[in-house]
C-alpha atoms as a PDB file:
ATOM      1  CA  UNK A   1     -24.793  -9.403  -0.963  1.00  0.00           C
ATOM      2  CA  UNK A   2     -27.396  -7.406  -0.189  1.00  0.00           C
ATOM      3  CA  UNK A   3     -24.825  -4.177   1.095  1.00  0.00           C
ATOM      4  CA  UNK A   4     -22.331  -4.148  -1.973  1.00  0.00           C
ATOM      5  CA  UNK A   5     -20.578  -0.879  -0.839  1.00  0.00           C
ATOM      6  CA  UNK A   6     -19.809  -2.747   2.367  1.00  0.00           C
ATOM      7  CA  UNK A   7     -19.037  -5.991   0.791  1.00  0.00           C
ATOM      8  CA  UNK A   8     -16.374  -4.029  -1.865  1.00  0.00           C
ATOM      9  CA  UNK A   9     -15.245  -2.165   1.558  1.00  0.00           C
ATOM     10  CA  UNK A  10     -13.882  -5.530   3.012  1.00  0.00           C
ATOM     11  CA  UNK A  11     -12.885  -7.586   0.105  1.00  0.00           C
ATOM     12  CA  UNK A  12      -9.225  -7.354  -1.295  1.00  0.00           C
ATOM     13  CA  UNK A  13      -7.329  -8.734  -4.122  1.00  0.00           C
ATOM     14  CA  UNK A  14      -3.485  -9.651  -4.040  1.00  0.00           C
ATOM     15  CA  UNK A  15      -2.236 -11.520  -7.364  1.00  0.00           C
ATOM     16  CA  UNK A  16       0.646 -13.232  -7.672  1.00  0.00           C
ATOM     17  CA  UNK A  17       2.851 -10.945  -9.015  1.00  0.00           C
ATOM     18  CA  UNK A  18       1.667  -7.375  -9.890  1.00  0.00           C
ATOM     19  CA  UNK A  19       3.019  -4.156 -11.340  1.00  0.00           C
ATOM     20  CA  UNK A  20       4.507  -1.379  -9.667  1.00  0.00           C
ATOM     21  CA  UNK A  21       6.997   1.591 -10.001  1.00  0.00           C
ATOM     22  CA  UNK A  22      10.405  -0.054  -9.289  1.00  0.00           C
ATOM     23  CA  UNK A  23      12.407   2.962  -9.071  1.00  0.00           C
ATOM     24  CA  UNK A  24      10.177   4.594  -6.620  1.00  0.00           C
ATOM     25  CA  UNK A  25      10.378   4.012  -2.314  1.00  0.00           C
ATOM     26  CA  UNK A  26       7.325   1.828  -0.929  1.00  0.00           C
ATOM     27  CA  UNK A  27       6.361   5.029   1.371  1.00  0.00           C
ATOM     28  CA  UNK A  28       6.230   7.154  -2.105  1.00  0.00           C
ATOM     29  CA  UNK A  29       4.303   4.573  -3.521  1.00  0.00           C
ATOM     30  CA  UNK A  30       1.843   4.256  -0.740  1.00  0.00           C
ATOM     31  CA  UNK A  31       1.503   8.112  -0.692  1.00  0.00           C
ATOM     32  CA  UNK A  32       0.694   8.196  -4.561  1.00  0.00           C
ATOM     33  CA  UNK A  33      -2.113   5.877  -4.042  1.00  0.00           C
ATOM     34  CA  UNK A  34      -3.201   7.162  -1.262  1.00  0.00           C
ATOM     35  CA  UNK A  35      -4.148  10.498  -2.952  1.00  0.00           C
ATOM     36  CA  UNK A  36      -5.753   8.890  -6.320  1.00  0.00           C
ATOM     37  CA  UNK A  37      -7.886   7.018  -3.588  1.00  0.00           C
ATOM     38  CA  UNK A  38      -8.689  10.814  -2.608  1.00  0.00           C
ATOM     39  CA  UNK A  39      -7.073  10.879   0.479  1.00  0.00           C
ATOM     40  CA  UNK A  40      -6.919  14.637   0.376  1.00  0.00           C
ATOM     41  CA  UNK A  41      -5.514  15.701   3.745  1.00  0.00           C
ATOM     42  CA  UNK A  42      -1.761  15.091   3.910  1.00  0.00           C
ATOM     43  CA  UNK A  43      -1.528  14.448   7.568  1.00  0.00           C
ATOM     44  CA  UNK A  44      -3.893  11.725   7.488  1.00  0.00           C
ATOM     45  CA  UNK A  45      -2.931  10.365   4.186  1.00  0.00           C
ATOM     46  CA  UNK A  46       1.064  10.141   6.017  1.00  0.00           C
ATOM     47  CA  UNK A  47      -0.243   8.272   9.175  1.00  0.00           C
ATOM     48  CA  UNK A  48      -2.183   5.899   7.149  1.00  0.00           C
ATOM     49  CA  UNK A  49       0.684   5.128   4.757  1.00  0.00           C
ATOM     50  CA  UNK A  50       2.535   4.680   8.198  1.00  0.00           C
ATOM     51  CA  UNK A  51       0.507   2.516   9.468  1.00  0.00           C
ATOM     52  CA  UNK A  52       0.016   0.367   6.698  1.00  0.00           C
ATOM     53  CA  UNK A  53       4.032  -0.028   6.360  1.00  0.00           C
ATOM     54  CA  UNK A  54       4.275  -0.773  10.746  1.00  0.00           C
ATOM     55  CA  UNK A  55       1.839  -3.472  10.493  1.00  0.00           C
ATOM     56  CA  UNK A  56       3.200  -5.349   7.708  1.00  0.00           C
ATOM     57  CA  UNK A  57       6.550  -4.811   8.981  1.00  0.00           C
ATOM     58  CA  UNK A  58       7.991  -2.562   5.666  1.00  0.00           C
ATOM     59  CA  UNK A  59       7.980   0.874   7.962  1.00  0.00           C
ATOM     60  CA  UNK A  60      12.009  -0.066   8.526  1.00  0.00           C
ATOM     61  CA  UNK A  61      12.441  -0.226   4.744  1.00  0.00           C
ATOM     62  CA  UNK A  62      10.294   2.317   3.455  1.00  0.00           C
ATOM     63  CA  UNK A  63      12.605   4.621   1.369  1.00  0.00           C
ATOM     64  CA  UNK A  64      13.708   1.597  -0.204  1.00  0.00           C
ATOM     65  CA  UNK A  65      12.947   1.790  -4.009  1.00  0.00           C
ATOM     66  CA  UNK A  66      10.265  -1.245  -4.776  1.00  0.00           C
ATOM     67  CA  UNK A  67      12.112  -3.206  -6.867  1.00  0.00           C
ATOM     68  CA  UNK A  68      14.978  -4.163  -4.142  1.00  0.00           C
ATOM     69  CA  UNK A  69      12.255  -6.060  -2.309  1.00  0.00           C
ATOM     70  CA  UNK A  70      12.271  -9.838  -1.743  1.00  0.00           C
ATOM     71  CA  UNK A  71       9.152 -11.580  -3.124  1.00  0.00           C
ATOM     72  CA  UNK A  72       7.361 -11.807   0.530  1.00  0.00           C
ATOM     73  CA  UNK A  73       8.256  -8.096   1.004  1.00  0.00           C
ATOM     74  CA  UNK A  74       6.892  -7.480  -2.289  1.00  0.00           C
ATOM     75  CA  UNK A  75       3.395  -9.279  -0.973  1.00  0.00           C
ATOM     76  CA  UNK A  76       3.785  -7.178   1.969  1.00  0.00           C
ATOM     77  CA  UNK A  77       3.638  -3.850   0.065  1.00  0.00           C
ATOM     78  CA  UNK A  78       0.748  -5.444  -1.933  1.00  0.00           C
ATOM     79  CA  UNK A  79      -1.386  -6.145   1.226  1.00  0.00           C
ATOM     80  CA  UNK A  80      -0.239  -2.555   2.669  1.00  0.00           C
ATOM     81  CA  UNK A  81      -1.564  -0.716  -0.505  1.00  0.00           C
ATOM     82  CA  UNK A  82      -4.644   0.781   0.734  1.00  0.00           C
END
């Protein structure tokens, strides 16, 4: 415990259910959060969100509004969510 920066850097936090905006795509999402995390450029803020939605296997359903996802999809777009 003695880095904390580096410690908050690798720790993550995925509740059961969670809140998000169900009328709006997972890639729009992703993007949105993305720039309050102050991801400022766009082109690396887009091939971040894209990887995040390859590796947990969303990328295919990415324009797809939120709240059409299953429950393990949903957990997927949790864990993506940078």
């Amino acid at each position: 415990l003695e880095d904390k920066i580096a410690l908050r850097q690798t720790l993550g936090y995925l509740p059961q259910s969670f809140g998000v905006y169900p009328k709006m795509s997972a890639e729009d999402l992703l993007l949105y959060f993305a720039r309050l995390k102050g991801i400022t450029n766009k082109k690396e803020r887009e091939e971040i969100v894209q990887t995040a939605l390859e590796i947990t296997n969303l990328w295919e359903v990415r324009k797809k509004n939120v709240k059409g996802y299953s429950g393990g999809m949903k957990q997927r777009f949790g864990i993506a969510q940078l």
